[in-house]
PDB file of N, CA and C in Angstrom:
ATOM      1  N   UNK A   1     -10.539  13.382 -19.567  1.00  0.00           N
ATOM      2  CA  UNK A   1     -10.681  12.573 -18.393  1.00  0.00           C
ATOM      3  C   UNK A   1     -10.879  13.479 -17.181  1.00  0.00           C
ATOM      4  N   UNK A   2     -11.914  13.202 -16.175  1.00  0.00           N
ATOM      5  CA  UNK A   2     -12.090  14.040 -15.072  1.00  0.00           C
ATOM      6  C   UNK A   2     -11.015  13.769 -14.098  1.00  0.00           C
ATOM      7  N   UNK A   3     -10.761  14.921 -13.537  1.00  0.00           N
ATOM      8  CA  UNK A   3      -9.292  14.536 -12.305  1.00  0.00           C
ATOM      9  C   UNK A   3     -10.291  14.273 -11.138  1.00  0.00           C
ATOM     10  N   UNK A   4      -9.900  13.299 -10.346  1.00  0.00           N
ATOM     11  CA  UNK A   4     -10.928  13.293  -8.781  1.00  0.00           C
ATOM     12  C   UNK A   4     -10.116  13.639  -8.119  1.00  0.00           C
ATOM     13  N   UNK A   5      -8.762  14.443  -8.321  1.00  0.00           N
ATOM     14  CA  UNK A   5      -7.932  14.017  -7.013  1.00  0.00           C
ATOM     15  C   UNK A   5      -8.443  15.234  -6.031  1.00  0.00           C
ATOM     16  N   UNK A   6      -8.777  16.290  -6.482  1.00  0.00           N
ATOM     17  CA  UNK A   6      -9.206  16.867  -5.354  1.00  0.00           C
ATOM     18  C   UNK A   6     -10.396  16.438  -4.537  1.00  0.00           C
ATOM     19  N   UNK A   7     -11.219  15.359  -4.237  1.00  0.00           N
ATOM     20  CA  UNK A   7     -12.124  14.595  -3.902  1.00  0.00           C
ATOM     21  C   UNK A   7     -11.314  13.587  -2.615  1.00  0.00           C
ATOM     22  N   UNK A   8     -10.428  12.627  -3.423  1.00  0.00           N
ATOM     23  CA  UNK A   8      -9.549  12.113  -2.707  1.00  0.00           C
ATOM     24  C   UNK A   8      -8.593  12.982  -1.718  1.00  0.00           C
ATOM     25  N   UNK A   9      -7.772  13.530  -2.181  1.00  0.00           N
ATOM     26  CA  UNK A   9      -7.202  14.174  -1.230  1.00  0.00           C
ATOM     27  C   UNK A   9      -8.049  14.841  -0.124  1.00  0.00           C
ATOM     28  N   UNK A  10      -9.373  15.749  -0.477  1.00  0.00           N
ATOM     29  CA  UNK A  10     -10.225  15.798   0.588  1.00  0.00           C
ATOM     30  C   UNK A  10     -10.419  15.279   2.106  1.00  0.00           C
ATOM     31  N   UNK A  11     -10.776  13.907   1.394  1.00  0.00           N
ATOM     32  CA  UNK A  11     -10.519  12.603   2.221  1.00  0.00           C
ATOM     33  C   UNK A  11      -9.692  11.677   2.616  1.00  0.00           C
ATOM     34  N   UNK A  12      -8.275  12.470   2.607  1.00  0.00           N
ATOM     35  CA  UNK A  12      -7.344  11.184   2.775  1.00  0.00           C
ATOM     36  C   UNK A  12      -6.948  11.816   4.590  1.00  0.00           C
ATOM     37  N   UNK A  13      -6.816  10.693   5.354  1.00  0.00           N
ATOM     38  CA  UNK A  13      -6.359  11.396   6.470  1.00  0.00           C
ATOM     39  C   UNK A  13      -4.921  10.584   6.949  1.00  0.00           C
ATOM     40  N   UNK A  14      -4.297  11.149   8.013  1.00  0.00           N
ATOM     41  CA  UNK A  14      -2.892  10.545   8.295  1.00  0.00           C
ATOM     42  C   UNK A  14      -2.513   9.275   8.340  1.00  0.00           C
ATOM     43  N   UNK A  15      -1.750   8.396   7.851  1.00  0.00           N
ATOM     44  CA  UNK A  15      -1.410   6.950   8.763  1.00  0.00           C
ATOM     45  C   UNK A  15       0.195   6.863   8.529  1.00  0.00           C
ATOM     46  N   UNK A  16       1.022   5.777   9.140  1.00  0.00           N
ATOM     47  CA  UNK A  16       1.786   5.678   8.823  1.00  0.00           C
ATOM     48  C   UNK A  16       1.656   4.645   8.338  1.00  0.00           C
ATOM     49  N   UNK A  17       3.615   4.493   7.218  1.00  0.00           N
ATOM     50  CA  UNK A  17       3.772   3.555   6.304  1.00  0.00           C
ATOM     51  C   UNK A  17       5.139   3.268   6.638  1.00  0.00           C
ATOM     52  N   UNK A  18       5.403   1.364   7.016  1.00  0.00           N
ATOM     53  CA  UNK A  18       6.625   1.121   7.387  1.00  0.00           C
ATOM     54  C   UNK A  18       7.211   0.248   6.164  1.00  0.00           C
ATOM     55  N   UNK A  19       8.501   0.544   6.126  1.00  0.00           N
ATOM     56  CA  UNK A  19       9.607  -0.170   4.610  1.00  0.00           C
ATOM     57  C   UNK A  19      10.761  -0.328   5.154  1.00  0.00           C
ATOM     58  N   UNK A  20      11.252  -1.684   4.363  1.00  0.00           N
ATOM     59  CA  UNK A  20      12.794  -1.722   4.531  1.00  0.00           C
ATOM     60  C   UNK A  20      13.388  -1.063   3.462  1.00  0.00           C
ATOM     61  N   UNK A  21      14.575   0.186   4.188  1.00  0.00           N
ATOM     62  CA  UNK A  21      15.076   0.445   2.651  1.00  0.00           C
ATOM     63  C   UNK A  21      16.420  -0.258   2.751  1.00  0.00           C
ATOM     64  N   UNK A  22      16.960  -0.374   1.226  1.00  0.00           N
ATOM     65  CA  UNK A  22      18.589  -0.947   1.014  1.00  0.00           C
ATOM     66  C   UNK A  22      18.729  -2.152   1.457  1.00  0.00           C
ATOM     67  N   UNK A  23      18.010  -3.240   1.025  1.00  0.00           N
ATOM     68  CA  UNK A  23      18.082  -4.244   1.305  1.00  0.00           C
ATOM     69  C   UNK A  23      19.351  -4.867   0.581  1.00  0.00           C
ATOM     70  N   UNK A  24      20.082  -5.501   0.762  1.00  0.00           N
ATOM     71  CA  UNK A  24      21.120  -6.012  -0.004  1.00  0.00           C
ATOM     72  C   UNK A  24      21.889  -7.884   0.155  1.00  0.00           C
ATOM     73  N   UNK A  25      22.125  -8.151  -0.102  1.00  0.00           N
ATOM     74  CA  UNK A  25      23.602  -9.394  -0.063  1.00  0.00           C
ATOM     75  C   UNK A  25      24.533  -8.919  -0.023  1.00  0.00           C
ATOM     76  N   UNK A  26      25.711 -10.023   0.857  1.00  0.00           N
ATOM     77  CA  UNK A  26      26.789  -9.515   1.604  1.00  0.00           C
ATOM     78  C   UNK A  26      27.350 -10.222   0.627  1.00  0.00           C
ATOM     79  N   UNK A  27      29.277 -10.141   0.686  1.00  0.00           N
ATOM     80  CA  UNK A  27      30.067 -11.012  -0.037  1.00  0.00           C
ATOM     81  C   UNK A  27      29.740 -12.324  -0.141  1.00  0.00           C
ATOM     82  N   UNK A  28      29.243 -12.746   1.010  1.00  0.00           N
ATOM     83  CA  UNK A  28      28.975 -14.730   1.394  1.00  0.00           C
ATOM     84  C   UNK A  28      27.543 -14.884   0.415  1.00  0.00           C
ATOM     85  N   UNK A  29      26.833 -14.327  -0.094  1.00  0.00           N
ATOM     86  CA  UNK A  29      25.789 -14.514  -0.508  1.00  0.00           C
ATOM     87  C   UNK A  29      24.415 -14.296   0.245  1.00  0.00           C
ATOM     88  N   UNK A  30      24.700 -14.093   1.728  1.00  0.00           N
ATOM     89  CA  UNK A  30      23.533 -13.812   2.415  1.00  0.00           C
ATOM     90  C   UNK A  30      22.932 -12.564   2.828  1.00  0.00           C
ATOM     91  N   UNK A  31      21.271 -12.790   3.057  1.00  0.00           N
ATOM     92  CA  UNK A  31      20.450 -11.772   3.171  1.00  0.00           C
ATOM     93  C   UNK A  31      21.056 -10.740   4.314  1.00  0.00           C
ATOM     94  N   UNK A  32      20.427  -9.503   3.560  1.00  0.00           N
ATOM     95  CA  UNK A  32      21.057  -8.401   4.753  1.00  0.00           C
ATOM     96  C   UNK A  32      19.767  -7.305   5.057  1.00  0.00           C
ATOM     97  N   UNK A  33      19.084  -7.926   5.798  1.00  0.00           N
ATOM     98  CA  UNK A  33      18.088  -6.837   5.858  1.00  0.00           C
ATOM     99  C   UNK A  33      18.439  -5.623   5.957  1.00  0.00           C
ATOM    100  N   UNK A  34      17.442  -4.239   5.033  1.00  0.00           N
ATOM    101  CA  UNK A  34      17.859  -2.900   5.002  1.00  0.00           C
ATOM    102  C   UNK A  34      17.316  -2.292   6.555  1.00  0.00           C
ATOM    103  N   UNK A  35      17.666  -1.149   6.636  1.00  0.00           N
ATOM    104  CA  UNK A  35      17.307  -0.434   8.086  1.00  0.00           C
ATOM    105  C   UNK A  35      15.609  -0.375   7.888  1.00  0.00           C
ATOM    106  N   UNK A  36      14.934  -0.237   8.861  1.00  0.00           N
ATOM    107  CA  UNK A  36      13.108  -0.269   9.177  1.00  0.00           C
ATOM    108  C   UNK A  36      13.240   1.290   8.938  1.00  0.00           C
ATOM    109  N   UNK A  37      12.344   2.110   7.673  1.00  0.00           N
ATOM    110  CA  UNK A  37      11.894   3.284   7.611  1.00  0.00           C
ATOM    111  C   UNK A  37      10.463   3.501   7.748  1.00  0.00           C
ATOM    112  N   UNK A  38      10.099   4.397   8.277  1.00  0.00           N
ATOM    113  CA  UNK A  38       8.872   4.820   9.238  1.00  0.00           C
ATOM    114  C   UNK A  38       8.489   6.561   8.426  1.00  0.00           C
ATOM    115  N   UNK A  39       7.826   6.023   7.979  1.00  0.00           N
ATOM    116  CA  UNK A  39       7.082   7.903   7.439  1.00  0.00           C
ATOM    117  C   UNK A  39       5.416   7.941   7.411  1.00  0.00           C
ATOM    118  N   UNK A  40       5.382   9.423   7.933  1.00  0.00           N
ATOM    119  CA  UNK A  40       3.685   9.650   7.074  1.00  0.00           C
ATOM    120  C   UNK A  40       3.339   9.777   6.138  1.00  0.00           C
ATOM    121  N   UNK A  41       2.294   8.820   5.736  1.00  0.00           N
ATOM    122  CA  UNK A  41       1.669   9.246   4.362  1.00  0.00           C
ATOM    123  C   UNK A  41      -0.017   9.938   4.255  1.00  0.00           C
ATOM    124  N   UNK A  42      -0.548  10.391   3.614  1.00  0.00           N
ATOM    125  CA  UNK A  42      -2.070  10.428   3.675  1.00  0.00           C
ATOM    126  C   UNK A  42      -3.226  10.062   2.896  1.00  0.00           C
ATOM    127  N   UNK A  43      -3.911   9.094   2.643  1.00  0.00           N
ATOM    128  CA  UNK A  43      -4.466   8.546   2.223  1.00  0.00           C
ATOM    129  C   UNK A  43      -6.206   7.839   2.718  1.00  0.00           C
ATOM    130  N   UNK A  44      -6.366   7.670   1.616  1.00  0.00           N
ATOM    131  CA  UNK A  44      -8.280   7.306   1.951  1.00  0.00           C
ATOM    132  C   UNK A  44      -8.041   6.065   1.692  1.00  0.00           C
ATOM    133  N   UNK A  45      -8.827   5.005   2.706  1.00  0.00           N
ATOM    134  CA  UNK A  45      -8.714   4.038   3.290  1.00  0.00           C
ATOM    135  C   UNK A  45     -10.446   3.377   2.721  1.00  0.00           C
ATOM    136  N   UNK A  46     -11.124   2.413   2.186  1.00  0.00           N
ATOM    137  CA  UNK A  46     -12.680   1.748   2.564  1.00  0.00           C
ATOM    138  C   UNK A  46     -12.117   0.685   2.495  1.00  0.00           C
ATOM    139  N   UNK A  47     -13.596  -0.274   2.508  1.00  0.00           N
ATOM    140  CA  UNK A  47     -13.244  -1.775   2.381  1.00  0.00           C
ATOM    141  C   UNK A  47     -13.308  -1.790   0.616  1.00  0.00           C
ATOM    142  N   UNK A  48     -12.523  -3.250   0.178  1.00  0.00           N
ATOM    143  CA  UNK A  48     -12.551  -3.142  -0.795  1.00  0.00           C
ATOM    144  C   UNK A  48     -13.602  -3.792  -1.796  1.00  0.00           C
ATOM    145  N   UNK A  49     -13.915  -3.493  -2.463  1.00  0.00           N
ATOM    146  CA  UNK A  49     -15.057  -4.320  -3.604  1.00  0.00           C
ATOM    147  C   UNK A  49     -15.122  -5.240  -4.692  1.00  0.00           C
ATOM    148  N   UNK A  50     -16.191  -5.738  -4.934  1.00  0.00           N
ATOM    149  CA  UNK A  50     -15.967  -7.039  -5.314  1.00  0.00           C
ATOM    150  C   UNK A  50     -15.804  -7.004  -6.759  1.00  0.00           C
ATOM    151  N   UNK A  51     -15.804  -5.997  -7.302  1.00  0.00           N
ATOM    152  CA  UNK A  51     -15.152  -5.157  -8.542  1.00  0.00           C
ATOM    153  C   UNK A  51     -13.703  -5.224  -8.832  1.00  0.00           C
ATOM    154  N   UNK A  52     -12.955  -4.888  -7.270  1.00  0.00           N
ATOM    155  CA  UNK A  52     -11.892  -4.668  -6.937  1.00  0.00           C
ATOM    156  C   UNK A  52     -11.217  -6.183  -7.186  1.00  0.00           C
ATOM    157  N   UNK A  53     -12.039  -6.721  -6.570  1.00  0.00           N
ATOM    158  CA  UNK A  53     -11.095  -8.699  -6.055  1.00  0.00           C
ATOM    159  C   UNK A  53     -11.500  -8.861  -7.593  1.00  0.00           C
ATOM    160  N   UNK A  54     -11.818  -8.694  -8.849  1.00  0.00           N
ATOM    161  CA  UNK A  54     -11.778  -9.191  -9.662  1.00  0.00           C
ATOM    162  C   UNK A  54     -10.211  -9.082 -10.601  1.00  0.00           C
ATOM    163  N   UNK A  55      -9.757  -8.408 -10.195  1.00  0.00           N
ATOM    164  CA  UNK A  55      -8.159  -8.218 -10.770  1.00  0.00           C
ATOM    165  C   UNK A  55      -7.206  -8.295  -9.733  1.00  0.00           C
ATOM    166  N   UNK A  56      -7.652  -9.236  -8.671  1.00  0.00           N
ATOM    167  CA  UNK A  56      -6.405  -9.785  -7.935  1.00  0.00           C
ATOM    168  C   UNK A  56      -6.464 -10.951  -8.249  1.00  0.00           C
ATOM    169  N   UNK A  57      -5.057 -11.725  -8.139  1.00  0.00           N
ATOM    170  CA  UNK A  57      -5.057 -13.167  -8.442  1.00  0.00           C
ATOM    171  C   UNK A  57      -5.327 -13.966  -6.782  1.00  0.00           C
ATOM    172  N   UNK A  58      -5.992 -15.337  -7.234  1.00  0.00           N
ATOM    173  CA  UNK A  58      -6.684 -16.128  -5.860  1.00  0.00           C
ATOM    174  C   UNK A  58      -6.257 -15.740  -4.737  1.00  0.00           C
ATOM    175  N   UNK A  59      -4.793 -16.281  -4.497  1.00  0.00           N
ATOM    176  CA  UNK A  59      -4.021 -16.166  -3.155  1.00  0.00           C
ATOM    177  C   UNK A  59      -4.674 -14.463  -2.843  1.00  0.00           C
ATOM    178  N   UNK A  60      -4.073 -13.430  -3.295  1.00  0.00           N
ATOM    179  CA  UNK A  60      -4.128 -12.347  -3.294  1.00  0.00           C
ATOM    180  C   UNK A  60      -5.621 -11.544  -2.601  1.00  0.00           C
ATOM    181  N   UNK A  61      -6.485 -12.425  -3.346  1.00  0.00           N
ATOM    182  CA  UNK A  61      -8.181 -12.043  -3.348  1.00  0.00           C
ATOM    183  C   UNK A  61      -8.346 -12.301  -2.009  1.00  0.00           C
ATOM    184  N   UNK A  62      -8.187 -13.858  -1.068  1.00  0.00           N
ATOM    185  CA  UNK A  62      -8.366 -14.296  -0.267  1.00  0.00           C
ATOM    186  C   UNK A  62      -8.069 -13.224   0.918  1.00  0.00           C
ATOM    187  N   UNK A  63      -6.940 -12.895   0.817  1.00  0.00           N
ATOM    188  CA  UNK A  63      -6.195 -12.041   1.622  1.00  0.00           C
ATOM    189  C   UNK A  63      -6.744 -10.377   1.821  1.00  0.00           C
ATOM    190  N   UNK A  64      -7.086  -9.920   0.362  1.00  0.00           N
ATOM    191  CA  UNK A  64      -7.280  -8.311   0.536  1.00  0.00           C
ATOM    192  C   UNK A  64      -8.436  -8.029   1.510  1.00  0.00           C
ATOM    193  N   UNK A  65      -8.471  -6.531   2.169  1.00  0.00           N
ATOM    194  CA  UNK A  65      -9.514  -6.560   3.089  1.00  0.00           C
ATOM    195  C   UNK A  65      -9.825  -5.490   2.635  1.00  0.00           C
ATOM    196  N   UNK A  66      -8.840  -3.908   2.482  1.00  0.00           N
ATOM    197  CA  UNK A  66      -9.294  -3.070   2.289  1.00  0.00           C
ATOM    198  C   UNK A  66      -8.461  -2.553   0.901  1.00  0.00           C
ATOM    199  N   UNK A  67      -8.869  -1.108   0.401  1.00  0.00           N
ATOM    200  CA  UNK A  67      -8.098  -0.302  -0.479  1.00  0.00           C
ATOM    201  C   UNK A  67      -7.919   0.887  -0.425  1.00  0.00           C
ATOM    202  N   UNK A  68      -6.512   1.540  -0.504  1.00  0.00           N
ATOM    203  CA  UNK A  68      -6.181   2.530  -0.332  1.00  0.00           C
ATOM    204  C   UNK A  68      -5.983   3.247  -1.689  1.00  0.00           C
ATOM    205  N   UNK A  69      -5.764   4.867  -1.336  1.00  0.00           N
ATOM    206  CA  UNK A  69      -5.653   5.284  -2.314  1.00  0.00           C
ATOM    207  C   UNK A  69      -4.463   6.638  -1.867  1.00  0.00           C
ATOM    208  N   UNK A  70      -3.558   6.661  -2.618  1.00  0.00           N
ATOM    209  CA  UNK A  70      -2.349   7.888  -1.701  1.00  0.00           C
ATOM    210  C   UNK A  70      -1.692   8.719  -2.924  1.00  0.00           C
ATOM    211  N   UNK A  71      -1.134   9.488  -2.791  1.00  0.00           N
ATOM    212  CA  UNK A  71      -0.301  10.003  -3.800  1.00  0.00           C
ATOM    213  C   UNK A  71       1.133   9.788  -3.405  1.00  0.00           C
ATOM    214  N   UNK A  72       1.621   9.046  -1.986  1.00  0.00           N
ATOM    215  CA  UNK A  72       2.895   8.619  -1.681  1.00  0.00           C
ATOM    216  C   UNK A  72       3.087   7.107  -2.795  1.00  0.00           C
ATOM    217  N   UNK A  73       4.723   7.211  -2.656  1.00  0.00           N
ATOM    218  CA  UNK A  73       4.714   5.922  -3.510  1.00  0.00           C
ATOM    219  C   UNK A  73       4.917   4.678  -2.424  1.00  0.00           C
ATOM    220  N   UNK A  74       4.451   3.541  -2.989  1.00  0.00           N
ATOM    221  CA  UNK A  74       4.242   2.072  -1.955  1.00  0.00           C
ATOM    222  C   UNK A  74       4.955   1.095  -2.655  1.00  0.00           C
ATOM    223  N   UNK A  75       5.015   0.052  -2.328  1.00  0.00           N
ATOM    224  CA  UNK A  75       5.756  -1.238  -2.914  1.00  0.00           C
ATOM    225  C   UNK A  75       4.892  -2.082  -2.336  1.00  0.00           C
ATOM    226  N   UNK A  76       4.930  -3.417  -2.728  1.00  0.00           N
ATOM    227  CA  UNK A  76       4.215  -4.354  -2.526  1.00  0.00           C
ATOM    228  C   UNK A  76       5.204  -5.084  -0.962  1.00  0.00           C
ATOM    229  N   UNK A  77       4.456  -5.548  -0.193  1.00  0.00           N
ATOM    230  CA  UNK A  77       5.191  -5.890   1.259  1.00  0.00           C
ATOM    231  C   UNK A  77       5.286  -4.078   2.009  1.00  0.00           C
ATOM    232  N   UNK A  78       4.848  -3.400   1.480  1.00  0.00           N
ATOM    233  CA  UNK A  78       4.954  -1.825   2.657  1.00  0.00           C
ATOM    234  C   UNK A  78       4.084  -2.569   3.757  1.00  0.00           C
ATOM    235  N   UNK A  79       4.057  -2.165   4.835  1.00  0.00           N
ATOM    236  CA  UNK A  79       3.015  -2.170   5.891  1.00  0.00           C
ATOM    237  C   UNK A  79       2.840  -0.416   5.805  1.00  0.00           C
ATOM    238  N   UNK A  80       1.523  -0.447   6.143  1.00  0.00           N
ATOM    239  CA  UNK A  80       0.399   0.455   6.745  1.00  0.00           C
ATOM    240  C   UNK A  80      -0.130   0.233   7.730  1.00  0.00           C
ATOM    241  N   UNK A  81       0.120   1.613   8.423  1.00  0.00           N
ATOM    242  CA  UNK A  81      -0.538   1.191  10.021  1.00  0.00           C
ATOM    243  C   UNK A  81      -1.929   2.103  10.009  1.00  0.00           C
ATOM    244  N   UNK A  82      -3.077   1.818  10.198  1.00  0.00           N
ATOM    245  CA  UNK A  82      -4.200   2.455   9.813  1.00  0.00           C
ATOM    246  C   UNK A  82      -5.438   1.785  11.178  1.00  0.00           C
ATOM    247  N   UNK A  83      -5.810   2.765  11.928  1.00  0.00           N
ATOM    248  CA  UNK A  83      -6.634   2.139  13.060  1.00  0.00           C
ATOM    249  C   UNK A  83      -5.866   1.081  14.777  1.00  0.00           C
ATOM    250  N   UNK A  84      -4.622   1.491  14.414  1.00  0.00           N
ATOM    251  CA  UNK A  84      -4.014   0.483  15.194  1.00  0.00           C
ATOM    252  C   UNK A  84      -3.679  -0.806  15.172  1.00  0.00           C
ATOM    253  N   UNK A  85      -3.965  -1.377  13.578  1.00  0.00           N
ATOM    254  CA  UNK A  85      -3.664  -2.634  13.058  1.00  0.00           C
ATOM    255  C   UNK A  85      -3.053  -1.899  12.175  1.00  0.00           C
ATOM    256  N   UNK A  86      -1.682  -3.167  11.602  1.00  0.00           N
ATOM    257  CA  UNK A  86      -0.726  -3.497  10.647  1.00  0.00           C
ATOM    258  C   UNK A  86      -1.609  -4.191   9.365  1.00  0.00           C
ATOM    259  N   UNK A  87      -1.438  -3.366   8.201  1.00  0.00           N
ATOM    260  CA  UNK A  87      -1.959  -4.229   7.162  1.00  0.00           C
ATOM    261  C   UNK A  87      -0.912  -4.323   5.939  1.00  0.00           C
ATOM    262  N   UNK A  88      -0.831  -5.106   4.902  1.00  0.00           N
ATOM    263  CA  UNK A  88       0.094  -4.988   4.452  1.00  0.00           C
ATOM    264  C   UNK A  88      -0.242  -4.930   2.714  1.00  0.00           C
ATOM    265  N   UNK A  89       1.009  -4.138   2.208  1.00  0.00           N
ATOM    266  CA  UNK A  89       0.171  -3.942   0.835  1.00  0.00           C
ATOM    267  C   UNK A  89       0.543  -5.176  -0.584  1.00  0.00           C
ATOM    268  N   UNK A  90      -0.746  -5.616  -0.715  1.00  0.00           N
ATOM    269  CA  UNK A  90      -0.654  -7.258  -1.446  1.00  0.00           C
ATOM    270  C   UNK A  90      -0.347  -6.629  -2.582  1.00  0.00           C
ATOM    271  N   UNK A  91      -0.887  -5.828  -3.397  1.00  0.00           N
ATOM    272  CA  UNK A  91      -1.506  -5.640  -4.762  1.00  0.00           C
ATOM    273  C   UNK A  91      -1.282  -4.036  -5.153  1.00  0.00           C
ATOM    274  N   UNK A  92      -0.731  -3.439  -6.095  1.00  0.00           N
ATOM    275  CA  UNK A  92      -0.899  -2.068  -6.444  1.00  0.00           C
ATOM    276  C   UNK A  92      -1.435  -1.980  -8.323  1.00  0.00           C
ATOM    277  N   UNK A  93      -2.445  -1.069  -7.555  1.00  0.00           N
ATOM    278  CA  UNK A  93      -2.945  -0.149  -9.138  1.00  0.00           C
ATOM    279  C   UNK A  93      -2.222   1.060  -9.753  1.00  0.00           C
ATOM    280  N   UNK A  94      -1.337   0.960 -10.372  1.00  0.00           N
ATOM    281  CA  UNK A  94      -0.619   2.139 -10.161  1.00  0.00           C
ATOM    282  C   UNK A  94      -1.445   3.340 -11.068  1.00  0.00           C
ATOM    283  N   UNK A  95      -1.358   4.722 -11.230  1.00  0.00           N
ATOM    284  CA  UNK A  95      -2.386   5.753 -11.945  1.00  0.00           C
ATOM    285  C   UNK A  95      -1.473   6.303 -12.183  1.00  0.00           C
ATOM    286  N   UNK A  96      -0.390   6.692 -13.184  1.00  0.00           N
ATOM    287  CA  UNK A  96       0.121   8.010 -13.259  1.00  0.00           C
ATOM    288  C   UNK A  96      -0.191   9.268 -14.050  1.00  0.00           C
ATOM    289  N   UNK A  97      -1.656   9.142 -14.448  1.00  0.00           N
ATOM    290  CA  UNK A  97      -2.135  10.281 -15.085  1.00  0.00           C
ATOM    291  C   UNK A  97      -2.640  10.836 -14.202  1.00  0.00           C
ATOM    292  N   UNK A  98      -3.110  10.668 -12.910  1.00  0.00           N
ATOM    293  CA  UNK A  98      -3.542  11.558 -12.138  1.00  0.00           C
ATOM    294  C   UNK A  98      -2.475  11.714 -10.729  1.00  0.00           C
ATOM    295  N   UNK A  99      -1.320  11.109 -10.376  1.00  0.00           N
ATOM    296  CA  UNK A  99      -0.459  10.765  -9.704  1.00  0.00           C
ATOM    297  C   UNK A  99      -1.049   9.899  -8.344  1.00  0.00           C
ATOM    298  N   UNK A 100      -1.603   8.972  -8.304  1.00  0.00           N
ATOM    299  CA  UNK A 100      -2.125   8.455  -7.171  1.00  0.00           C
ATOM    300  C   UNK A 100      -1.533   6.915  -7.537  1.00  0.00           C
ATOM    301  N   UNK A 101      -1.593   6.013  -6.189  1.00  0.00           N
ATOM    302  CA  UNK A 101      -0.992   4.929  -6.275  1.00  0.00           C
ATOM    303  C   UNK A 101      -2.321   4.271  -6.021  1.00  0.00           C
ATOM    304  N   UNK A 102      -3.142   3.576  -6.057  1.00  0.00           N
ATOM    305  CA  UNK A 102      -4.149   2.470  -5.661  1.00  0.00           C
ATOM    306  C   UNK A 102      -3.685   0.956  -4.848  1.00  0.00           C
ATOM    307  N   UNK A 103      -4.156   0.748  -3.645  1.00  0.00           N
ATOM    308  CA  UNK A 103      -3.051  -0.479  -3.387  1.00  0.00           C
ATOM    309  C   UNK A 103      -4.442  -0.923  -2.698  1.00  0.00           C
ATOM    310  N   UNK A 104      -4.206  -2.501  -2.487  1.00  0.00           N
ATOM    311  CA  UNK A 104      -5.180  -3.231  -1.868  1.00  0.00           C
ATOM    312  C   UNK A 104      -4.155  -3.952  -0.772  1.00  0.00           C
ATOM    313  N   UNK A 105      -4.731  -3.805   0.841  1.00  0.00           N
ATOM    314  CA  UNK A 105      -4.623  -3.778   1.806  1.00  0.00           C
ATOM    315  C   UNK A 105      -5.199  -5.121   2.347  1.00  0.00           C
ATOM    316  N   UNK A 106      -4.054  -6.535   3.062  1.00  0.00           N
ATOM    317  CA  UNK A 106      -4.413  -7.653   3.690  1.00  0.00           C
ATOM    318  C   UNK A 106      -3.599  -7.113   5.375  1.00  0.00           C
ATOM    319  N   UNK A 107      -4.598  -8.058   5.894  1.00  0.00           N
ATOM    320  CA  UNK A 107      -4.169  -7.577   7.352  1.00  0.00           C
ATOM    321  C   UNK A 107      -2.689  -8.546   7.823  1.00  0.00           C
ATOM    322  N   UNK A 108      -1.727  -7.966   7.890  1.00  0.00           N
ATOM    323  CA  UNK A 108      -0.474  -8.356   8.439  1.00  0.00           C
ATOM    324  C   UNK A 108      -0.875  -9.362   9.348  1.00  0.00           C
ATOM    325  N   UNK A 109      -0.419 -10.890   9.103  1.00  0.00           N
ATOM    326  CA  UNK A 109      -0.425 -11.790  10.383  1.00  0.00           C
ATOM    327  C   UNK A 109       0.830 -11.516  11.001  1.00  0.00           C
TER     328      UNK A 109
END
């Protein structure tokens, strides 16, 4: 199998990526949001293709705009801040033969 990652990485340039970590429930049963974590990641950013929307489900498809590609790890609900808009990550491809995460990107309302 050919590695691309030196291709990608080439092209990945700065953005940040916001997460809640330690989310938990209290004794009473209620939500406890975790603290807001804020880091850089680096990653290559296009729009995404119609190749791509074929392995998202409807809701999902409607929504994606772009796709990223990073070697940081993501969760589904991360926001990415990329261009000065919030987008948020619907969908992940995960790769671990080459260590890259693949995620498809809807714009945060």
């Amino acid at each position: 199998m050919i590695d691309l990652g030196w291709a990608i990485d080439a092209e990945a340039t700065g953005m940040r990526r916001r997460t809640f970590a330690g989310s938990s429930y209290n004794a009473d049963g209620d939500f406890v949001a975790g603290a807001l974590a804020e880091t850089d990641i680096r990653a290559t950013i296009q729009p995404i293709k119609g190749v791509e929307l074929r392995d998202l489900e409807e809701g999902v498809r409607a929504e994606a705009r772009y796709s990223l590609w990073t070697r940081s790890s993501l969760v589904l609900g991360d926001i990415v801040i990329y261009g000065g808009a919030d987008y948020r990550v619907v969908f992940l491809w995960p790769r671990p033969q080459d260590g890259f995460v693949k995620a498809a990107l809807g714009l945060k309302k």
